[in-house]
C-alpha atoms as a PDB file:
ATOM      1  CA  UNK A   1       9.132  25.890 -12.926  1.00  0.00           C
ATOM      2  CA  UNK A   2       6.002  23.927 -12.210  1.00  0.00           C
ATOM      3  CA  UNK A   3       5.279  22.828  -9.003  1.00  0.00           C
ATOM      4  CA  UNK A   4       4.754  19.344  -7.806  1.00  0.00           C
ATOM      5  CA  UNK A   5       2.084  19.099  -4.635  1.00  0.00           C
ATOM      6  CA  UNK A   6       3.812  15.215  -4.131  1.00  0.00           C
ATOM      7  CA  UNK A   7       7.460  15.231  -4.760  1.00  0.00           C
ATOM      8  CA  UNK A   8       9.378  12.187  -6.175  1.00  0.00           C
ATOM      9  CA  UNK A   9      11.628  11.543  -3.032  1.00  0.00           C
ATOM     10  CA  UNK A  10       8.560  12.154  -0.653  1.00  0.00           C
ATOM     11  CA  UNK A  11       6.835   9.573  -2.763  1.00  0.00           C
ATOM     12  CA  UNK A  12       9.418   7.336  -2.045  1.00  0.00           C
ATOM     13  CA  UNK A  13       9.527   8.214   1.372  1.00  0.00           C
ATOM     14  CA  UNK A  14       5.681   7.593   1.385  1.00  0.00           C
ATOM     15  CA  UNK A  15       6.387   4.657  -0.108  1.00  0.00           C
ATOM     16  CA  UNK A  16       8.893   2.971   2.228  1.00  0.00           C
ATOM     17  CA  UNK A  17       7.272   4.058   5.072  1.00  0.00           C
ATOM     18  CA  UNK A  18       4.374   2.143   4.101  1.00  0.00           C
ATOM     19  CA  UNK A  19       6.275  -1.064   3.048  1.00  0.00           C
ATOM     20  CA  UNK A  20       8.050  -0.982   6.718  1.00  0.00           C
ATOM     21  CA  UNK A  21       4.609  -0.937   8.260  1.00  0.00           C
ATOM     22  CA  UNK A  22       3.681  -3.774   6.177  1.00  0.00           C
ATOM     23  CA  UNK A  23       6.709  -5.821   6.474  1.00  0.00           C
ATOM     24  CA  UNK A  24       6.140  -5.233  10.561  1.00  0.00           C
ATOM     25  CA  UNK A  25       2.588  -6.131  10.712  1.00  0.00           C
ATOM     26  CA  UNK A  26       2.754  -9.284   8.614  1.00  0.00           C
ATOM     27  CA  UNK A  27       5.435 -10.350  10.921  1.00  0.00           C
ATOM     28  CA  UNK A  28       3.329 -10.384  13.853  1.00  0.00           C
ATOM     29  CA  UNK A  29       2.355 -14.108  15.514  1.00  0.00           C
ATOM     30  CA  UNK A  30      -1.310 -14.063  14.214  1.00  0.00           C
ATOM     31  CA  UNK A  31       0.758 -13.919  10.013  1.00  0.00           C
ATOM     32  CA  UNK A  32       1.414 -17.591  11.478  1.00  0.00           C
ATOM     33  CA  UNK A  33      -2.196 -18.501  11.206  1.00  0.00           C
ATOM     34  CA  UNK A  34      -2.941 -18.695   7.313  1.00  0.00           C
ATOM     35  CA  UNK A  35      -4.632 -21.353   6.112  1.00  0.00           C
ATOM     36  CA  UNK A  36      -3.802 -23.319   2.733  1.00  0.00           C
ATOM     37  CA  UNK A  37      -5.384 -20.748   0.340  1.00  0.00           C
ATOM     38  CA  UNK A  38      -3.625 -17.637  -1.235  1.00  0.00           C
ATOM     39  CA  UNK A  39      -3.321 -14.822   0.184  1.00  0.00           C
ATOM     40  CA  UNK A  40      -4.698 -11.845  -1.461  1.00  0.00           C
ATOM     41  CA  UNK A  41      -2.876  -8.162  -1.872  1.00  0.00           C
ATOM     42  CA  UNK A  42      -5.195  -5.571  -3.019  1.00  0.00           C
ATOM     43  CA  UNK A  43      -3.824  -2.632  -4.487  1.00  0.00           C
ATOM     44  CA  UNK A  44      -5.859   0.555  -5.033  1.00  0.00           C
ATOM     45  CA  UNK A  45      -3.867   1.445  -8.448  1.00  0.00           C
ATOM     46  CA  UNK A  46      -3.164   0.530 -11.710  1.00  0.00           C
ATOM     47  CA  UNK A  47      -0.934  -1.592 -12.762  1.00  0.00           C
ATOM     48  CA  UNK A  48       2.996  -0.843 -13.474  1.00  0.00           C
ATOM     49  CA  UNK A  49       2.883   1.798 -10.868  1.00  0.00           C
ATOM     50  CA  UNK A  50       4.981   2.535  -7.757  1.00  0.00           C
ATOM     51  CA  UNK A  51       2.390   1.271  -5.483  1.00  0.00           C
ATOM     52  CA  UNK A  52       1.721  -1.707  -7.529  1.00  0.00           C
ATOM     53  CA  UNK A  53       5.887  -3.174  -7.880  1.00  0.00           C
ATOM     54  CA  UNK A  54       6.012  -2.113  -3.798  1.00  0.00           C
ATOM     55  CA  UNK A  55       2.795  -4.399  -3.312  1.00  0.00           C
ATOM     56  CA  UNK A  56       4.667  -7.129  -5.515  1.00  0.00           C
ATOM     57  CA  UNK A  57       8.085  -6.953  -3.596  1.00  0.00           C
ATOM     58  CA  UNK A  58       6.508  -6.887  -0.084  1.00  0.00           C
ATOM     59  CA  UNK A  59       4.055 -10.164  -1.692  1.00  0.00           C
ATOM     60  CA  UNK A  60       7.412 -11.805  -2.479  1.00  0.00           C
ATOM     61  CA  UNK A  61       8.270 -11.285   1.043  1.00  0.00           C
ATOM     62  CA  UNK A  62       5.495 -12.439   2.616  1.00  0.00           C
ATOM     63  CA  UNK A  63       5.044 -15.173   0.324  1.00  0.00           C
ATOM     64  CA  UNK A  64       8.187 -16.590   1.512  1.00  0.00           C
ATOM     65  CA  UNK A  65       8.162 -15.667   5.096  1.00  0.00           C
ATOM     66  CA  UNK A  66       4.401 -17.492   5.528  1.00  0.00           C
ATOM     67  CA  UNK A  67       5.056 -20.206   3.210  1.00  0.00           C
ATOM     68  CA  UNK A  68       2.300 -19.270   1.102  1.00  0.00           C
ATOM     69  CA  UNK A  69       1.165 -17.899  -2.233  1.00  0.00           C
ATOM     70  CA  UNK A  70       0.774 -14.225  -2.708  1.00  0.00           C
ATOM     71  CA  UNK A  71      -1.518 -13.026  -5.210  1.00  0.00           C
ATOM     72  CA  UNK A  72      -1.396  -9.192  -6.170  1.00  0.00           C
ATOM     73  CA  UNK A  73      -4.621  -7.812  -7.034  1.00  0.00           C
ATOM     74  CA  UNK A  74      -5.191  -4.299  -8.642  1.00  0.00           C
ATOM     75  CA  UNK A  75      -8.386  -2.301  -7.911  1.00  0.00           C
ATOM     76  CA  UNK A  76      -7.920   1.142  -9.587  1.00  0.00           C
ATOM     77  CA  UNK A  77     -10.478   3.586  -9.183  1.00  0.00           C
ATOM     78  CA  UNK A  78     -12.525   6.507  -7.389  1.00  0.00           C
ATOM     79  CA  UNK A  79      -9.431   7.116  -5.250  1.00  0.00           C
ATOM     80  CA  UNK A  80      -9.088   3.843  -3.801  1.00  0.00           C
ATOM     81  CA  UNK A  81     -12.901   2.997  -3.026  1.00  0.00           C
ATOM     82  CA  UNK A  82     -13.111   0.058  -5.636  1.00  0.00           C
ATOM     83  CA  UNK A  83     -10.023  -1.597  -3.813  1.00  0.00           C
ATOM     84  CA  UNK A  84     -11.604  -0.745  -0.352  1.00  0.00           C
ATOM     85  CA  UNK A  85     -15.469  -2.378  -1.425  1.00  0.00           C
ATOM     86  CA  UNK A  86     -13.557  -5.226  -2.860  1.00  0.00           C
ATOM     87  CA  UNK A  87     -11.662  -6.135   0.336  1.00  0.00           C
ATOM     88  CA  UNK A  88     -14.882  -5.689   2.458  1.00  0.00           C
ATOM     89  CA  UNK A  89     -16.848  -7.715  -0.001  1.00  0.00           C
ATOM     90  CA  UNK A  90     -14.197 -10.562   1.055  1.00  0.00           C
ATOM     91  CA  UNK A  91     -14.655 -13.498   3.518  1.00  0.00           C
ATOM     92  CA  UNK A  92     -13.097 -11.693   7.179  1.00  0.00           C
ATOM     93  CA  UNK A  93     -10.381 -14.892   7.525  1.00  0.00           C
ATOM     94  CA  UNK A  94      -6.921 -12.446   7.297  1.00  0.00           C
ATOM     95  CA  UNK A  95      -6.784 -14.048   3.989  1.00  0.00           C
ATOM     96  CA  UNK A  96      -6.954 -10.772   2.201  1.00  0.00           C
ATOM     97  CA  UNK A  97      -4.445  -7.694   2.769  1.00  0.00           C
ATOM     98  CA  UNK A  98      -5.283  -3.842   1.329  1.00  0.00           C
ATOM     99  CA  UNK A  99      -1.966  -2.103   0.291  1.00  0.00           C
ATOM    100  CA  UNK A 100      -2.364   1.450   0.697  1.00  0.00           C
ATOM    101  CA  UNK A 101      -0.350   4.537   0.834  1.00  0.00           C
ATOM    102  CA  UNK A 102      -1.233   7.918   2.185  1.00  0.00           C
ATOM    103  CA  UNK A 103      -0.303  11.589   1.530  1.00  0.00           C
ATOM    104  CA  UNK A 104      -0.139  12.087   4.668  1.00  0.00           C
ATOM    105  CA  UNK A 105       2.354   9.538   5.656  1.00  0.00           C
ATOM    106  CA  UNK A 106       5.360  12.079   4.894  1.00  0.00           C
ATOM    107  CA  UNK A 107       3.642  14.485   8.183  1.00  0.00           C
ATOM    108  CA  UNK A 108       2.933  17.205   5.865  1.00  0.00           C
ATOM    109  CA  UNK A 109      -0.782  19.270   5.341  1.00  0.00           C
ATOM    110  CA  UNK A 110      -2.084  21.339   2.646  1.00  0.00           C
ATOM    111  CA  UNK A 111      -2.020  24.643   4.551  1.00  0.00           C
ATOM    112  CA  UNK A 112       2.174  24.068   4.546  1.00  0.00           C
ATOM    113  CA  UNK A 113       2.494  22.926   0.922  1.00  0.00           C
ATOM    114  CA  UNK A 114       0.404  26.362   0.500  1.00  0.00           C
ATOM    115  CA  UNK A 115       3.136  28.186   2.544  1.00  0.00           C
ATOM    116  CA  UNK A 116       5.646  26.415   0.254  1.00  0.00           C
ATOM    117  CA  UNK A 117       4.257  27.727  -2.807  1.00  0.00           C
ATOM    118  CA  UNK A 118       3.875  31.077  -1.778  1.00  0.00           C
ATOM    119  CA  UNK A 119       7.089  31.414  -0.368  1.00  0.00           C
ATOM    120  CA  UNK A 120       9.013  29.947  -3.877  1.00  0.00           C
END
């Protein structure tokens, strides 16, 4: 039995959690104030990947809740760095969004997945 330091439903719980606090930030007033231009999604992955078709749906949404164009980028690389230089490198005018999602998200810490293991 191999174990698996990221489990597939805490993924997904990663996952949503993340899209939520998307979907509730880009629903704030100042999401009113895009200009013509597309907006830009940055995604720290490859892809095809989880992150990547979350990033797409929640672009969908925004898309049609600002009236906009949504335009998913993908950065993959050193652990989300590329991604990160990329949407610093961009003009600051809220026109570009980074998509991220964190371990940590799910509340849990390495020194309890190590109490995990030991204990299976």
């Amino acid at each position: 039995m191999s174990f698996h330091p990221f489990p597939s439903a805490s993924r997904l719980a990663c996952l949503a959690i993340t899209a939520i606090t998307a979907a509730a930030v880009l629903h704030a007033p100042a999401a009113l104030a895009f200009s013509d231009k597309p907006v830009k999604l940055i995604v720290p992955a490859p892809a095809g990947g989880t992150i990547d078709m979350i990033a797409r749906v929640v672009g969908d949404q925004l898309s049609r809740d600002i009236g906009q164009p949504v335009v998913v980028e993908n950065k993959p690389g050193v652990g989300g760095a590329i991604a990160a230089k990329y949407m610093l490198s961009q003009p600051a005018d809220g026109q570009t969004l980074l998509m991220i999602a964190s371990r940590r998200a799910d509340g849990g810490s390495a020194r309890a997945q190590r109490r995990l293991r030991s204990a299976a």
